[in-house]
N, C-alpha and C. Protein backbone atom coordinates (compact mmCIF):
# COMPACT_ATOMS: atom_id res chain seq x y z
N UNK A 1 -99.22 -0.44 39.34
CA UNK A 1 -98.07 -1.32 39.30
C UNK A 1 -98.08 -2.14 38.01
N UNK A 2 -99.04 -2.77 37.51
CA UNK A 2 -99.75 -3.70 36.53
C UNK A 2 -98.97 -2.86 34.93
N UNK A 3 -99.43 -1.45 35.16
CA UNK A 3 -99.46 -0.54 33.89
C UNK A 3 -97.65 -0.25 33.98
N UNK A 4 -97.02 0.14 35.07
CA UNK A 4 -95.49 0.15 34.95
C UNK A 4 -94.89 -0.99 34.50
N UNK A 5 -95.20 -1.99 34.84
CA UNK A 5 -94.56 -2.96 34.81
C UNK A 5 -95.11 -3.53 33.16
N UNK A 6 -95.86 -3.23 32.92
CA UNK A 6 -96.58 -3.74 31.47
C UNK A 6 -95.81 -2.79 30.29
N UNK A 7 -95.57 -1.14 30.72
CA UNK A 7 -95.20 -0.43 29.69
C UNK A 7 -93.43 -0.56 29.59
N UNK A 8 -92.81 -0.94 30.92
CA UNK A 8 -91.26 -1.16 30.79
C UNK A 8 -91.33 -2.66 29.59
N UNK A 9 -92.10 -3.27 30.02
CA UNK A 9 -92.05 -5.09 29.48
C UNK A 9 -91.92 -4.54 27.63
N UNK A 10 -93.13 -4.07 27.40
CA UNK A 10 -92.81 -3.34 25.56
C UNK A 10 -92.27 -2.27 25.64
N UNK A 11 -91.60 -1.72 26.19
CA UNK A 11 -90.87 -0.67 25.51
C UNK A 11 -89.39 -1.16 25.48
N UNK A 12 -89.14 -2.45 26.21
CA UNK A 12 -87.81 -3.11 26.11
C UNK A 12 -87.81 -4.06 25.31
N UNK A 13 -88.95 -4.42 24.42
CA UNK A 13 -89.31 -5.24 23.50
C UNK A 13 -89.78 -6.71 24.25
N UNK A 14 -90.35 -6.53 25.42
CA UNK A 14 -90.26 -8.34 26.12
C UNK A 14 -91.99 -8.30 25.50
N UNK A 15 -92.75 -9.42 25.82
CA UNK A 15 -93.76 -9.70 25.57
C UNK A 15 -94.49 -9.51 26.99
N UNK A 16 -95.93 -9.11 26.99
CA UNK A 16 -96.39 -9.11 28.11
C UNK A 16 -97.42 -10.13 28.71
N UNK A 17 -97.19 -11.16 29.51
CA UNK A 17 -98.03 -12.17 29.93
C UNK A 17 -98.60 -12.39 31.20
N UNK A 18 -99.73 -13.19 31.24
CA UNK A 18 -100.53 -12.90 32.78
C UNK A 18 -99.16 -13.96 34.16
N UNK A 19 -98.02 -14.67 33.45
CA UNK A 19 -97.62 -15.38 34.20
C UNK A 19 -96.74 -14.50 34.75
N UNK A 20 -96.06 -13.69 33.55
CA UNK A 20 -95.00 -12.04 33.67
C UNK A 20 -95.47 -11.34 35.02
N UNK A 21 -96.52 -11.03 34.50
CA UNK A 21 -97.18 -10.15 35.27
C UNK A 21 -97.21 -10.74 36.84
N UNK A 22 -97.83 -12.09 37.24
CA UNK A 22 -97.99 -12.91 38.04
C UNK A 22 -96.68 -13.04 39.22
N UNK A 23 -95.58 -12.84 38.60
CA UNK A 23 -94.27 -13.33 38.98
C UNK A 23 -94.07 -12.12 39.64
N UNK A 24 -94.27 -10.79 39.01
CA UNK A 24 -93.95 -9.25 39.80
C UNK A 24 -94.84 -9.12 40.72
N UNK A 25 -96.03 -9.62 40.43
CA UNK A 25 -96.90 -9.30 41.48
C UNK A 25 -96.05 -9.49 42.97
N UNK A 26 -96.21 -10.92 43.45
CA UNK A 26 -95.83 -11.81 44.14
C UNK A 26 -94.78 -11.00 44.79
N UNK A 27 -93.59 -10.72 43.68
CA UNK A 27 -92.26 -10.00 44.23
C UNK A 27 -92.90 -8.64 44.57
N UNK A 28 -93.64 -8.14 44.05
CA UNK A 28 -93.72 -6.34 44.64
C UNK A 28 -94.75 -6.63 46.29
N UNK A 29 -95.39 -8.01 46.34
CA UNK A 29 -96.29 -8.28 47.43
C UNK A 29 -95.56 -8.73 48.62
N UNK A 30 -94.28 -8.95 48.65
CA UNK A 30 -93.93 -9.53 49.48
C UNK A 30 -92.53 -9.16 49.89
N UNK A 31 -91.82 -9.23 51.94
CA UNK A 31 -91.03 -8.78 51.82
C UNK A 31 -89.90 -10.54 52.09
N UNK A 32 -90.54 -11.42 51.70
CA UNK A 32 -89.54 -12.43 52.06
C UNK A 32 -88.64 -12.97 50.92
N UNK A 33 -88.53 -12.20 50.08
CA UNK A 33 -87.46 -12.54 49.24
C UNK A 33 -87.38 -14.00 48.98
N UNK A 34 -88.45 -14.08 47.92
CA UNK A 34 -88.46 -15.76 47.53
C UNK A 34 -87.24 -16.20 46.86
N UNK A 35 -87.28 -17.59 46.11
CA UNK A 35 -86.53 -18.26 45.35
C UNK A 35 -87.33 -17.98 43.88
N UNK A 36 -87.09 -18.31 43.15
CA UNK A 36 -87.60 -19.34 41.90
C UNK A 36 -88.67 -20.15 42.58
N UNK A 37 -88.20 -21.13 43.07
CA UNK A 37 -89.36 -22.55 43.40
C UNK A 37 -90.27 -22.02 44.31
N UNK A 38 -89.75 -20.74 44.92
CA UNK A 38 -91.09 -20.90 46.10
C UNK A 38 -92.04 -19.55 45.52
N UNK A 39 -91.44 -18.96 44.32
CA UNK A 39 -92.41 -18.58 43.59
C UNK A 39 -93.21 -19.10 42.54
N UNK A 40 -92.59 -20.18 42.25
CA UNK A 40 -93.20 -21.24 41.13
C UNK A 40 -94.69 -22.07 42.35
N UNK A 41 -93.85 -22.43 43.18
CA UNK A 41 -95.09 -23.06 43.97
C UNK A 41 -96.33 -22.81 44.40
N UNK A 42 -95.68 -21.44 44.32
CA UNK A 42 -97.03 -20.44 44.79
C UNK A 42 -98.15 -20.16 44.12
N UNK A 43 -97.38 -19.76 42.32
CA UNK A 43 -98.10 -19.82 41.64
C UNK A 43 -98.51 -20.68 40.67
N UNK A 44 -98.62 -22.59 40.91
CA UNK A 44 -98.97 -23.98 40.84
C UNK A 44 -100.30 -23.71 40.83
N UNK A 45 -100.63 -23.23 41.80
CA UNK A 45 -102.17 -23.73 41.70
C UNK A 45 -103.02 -22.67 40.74
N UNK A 46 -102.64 -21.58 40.46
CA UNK A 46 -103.16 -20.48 39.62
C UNK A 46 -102.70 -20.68 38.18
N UNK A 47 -101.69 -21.16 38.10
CA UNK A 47 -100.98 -21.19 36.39
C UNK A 47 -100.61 -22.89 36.38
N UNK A 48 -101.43 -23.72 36.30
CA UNK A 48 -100.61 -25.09 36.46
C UNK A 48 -99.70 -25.47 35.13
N UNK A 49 -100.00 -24.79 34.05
CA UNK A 49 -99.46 -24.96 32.95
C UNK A 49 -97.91 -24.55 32.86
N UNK A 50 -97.72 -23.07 33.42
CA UNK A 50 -96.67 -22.91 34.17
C UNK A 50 -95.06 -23.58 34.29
N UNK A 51 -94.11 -23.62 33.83
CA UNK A 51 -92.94 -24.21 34.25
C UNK A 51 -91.84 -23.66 35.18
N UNK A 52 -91.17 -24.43 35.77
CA UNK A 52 -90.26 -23.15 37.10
C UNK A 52 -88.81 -22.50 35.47
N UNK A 53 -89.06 -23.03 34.30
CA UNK A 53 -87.91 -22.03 33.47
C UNK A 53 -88.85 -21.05 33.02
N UNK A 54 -90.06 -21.12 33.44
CA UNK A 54 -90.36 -19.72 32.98
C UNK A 54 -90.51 -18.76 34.38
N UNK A 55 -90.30 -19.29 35.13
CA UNK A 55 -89.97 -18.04 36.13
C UNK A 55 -88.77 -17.97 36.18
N UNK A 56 -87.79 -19.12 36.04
CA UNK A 56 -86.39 -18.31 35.70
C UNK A 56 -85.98 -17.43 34.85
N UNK A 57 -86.69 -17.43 33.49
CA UNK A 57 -86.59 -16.61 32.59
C UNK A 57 -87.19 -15.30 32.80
N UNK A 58 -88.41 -15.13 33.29
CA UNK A 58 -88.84 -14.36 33.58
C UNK A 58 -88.41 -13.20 34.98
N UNK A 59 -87.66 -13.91 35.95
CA UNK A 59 -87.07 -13.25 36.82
C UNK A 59 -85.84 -12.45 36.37
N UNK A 60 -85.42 -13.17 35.22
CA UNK A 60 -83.66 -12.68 34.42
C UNK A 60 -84.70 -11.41 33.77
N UNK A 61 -85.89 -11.59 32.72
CA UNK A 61 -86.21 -10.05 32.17
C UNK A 61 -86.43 -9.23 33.56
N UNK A 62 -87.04 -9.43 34.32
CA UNK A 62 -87.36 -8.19 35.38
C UNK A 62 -86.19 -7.82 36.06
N UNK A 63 -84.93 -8.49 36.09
CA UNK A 63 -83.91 -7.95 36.52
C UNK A 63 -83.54 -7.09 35.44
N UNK A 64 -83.46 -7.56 34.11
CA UNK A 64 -82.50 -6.88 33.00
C UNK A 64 -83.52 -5.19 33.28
N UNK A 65 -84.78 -5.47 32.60
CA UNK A 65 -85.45 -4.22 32.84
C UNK A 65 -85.20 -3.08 34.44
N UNK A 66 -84.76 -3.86 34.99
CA UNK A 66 -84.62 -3.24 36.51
C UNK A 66 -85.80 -2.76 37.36
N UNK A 67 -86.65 -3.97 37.35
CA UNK A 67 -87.83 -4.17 38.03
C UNK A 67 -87.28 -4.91 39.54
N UNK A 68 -86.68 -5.79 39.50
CA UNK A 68 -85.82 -6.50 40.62
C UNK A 68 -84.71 -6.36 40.65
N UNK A 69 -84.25 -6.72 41.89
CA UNK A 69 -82.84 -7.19 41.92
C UNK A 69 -82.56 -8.20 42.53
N UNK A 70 -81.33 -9.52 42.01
CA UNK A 70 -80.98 -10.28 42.22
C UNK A 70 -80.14 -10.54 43.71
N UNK A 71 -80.34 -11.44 44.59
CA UNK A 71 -79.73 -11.42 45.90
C UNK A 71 -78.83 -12.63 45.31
N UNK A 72 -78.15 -13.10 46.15
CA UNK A 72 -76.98 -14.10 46.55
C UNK A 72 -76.70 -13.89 48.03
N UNK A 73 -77.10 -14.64 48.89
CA UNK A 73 -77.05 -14.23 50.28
C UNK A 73 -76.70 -16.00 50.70
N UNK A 74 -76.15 -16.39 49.71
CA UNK A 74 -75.03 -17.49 50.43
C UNK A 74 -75.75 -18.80 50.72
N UNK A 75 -77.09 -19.20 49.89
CA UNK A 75 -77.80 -20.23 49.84
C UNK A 75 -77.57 -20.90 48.35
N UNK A 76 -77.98 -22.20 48.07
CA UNK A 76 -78.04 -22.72 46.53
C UNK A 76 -78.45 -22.50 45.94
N UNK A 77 -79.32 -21.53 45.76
CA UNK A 77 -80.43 -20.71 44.75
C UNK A 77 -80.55 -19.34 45.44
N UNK A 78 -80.54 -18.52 44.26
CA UNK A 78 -80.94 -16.81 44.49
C UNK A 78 -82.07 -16.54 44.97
N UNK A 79 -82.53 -15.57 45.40
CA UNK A 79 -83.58 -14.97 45.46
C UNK A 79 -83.90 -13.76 45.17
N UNK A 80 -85.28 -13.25 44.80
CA UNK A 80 -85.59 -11.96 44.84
C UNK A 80 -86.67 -11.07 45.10
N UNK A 81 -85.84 -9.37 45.09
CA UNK A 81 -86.65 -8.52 45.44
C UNK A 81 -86.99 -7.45 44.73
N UNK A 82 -88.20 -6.81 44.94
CA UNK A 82 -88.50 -5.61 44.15
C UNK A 82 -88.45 -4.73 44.54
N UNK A 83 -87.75 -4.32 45.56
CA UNK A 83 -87.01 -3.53 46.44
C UNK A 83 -86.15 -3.21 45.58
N UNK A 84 -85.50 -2.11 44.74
CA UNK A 84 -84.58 -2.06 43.85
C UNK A 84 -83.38 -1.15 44.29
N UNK A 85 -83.87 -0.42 45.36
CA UNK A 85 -82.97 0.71 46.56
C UNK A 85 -81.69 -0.27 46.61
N UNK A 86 -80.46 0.71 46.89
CA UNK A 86 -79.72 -0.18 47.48
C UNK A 86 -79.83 -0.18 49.06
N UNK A 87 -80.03 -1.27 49.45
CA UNK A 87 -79.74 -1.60 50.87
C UNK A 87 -79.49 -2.89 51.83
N UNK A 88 -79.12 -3.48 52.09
CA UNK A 88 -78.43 -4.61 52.74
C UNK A 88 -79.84 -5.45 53.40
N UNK A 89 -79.22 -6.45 52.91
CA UNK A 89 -79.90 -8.11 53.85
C UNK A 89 -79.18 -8.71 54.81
N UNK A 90 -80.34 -9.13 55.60
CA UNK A 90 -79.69 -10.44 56.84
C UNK A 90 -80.01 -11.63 56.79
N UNK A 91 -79.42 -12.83 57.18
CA UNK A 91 -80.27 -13.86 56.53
C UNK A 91 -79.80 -14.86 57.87
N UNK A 92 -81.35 -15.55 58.06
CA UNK A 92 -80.64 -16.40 58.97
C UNK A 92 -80.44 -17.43 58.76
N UNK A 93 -79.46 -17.82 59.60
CA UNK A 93 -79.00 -19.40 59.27
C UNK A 93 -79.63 -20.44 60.03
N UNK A 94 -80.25 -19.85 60.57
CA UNK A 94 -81.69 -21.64 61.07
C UNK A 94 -82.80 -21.56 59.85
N UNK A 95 -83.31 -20.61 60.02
CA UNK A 95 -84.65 -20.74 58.84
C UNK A 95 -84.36 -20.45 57.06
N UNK A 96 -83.49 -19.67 57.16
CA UNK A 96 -83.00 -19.50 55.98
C UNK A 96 -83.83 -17.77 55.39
N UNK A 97 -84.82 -17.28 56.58
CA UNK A 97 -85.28 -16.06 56.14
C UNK A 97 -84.48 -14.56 55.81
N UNK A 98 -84.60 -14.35 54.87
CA UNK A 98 -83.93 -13.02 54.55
C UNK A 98 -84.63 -12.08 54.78
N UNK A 99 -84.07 -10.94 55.66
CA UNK A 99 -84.94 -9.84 55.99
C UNK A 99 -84.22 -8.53 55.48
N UNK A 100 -84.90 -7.40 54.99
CA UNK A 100 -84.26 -6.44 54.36
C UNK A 100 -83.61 -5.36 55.88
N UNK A 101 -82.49 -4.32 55.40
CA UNK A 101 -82.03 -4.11 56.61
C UNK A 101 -81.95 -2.26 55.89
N UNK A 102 -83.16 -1.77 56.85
CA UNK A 102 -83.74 -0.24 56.44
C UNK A 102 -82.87 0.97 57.30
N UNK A 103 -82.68 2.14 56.56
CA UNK A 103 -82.10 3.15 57.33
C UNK A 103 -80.99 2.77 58.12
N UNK A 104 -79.97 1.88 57.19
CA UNK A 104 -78.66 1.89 57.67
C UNK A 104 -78.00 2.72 56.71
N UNK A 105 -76.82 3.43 57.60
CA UNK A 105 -76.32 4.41 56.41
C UNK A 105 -74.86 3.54 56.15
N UNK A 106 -74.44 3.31 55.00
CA UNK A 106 -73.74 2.72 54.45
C UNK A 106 -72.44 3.63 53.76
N UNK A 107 -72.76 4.67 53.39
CA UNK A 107 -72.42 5.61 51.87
C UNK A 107 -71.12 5.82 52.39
N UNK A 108 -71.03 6.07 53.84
CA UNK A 108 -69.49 6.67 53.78
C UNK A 108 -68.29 5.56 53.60
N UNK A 109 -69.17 3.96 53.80
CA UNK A 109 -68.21 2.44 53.89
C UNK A 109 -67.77 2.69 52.22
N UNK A 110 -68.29 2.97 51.52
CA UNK A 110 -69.24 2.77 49.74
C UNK A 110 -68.11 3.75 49.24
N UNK A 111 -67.90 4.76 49.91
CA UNK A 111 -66.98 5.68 49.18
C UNK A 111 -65.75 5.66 49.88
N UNK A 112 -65.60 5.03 51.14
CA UNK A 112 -64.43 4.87 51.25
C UNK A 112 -63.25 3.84 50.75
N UNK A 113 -64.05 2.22 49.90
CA UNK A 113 -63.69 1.27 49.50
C UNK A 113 -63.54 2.15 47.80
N UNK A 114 -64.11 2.81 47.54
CA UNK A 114 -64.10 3.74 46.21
C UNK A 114 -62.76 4.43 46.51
N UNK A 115 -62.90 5.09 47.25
CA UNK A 115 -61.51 5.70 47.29
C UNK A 115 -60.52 5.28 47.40
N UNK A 116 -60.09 4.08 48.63
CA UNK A 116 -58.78 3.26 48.48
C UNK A 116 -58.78 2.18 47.37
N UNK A 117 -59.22 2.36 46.77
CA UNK A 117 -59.42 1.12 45.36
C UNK A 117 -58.73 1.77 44.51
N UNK A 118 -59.39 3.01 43.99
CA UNK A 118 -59.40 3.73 42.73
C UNK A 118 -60.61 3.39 41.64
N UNK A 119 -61.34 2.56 41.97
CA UNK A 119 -62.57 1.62 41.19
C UNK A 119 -63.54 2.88 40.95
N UNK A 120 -64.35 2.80 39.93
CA UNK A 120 -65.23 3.57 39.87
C UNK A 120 -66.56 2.24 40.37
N UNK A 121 -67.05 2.44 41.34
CA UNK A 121 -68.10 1.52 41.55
C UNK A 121 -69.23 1.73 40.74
N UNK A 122 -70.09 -0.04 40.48
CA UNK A 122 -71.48 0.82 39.61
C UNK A 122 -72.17 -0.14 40.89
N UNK A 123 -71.80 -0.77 41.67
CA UNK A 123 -73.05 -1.03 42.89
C UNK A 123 -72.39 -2.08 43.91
N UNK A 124 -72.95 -2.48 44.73
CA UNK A 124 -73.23 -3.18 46.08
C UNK A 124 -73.49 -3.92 46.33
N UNK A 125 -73.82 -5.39 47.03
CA UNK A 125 -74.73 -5.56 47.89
C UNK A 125 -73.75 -6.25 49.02
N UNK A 126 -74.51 -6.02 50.42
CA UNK A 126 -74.30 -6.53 51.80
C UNK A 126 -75.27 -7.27 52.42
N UNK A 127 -74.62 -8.52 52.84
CA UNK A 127 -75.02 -9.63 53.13
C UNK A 127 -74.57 -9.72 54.72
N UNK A 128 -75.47 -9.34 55.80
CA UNK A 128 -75.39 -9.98 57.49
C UNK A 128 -75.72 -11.50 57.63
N UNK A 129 -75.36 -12.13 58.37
CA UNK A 129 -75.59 -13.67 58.83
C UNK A 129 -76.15 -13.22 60.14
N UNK A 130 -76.80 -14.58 61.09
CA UNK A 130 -77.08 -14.57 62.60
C UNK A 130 -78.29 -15.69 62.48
N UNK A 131 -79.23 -15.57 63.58
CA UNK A 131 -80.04 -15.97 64.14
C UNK A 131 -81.46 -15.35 64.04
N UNK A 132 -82.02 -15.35 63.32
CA UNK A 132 -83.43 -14.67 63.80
C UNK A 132 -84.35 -14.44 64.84
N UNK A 133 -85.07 -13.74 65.99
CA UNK A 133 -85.32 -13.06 66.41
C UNK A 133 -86.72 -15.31 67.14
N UNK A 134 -87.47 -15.58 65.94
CA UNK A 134 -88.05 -16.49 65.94
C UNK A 134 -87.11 -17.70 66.47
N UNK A 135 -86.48 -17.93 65.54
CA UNK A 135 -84.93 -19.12 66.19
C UNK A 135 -84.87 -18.92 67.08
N UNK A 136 -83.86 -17.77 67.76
CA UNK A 136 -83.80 -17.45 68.85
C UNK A 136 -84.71 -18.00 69.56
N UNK A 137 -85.92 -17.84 69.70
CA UNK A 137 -86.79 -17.76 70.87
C UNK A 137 -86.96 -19.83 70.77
N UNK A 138 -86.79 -20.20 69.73
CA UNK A 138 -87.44 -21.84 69.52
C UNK A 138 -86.14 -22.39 70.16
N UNK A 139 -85.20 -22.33 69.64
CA UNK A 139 -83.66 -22.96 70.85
C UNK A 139 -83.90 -22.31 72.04
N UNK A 140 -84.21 -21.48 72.72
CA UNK A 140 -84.37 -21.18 74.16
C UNK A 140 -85.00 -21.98 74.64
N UNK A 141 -85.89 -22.54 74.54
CA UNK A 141 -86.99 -23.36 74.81
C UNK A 141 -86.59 -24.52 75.23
């Protein structure tokens, strides 16, 4: 992962750094689709030198390279994943957790909004709302 992510970084001309590196980790380690801050926080105690604009900056190269992709799932700050597939999120509205949403087939919604448009689409994303499964169970209570 270290060596992909190191040979896209120079061959797109970015520089390669242990914080760079640090920031993909995190995103390829995890499926909760952080923020900025709650990847900056994380990595506080390992990089204290560290600023949260360099994980903003650094999240914008791994998108440009197409290492991530950028969510908007209807909170004040983005989040992201290294999940780069297209496929849809849910997000709940008590905790604020975004969960990825696997082996839904989508393609025929995708080409049918293609077709009554006339648009040539270059991508997607779908955003579910609800309750999480955890919520749920803590309001029952």
């Amino acid at each position: 992962m270290d060596k992909e992510v190191t040979n896209l970084l120079r061959e797109k001309g970015f520089k390669v750094t242990p914080q760079r590196l640090a920031i993909y980790k995190i995103l390829a380690a995890t499926k909760s689709h952080p923020s900025a801050e709650m990847i900056f926080n994380e990595l506080q105690p390992s990089y204290p030198t560290m600023s949260l604009a360099t994980v903003y900056k650094t999240v914008d190269i791994l998108r440009e390279i197409g290492m991530i992709q950028v969510l908007n799932a209807g909170e004040d700050s983005f989040r992201y994943d290294a999940d780069t597939s297209d496929h849809p999120h849910v997000r709940c509205l008590e905790c604020g957790r975004v969960d990825d949403l696997n082996n839904i087939e989508f393609s025929g919604f995708v080409n049918e909004v293609a077709s009554k448009t006339s648009y040539r689409l270059t991508g997607q994303q779908f955003y579910f709302y609800g309750i999480c499964p955890e919520c749920q169970k803590s309001t029952a209570n």
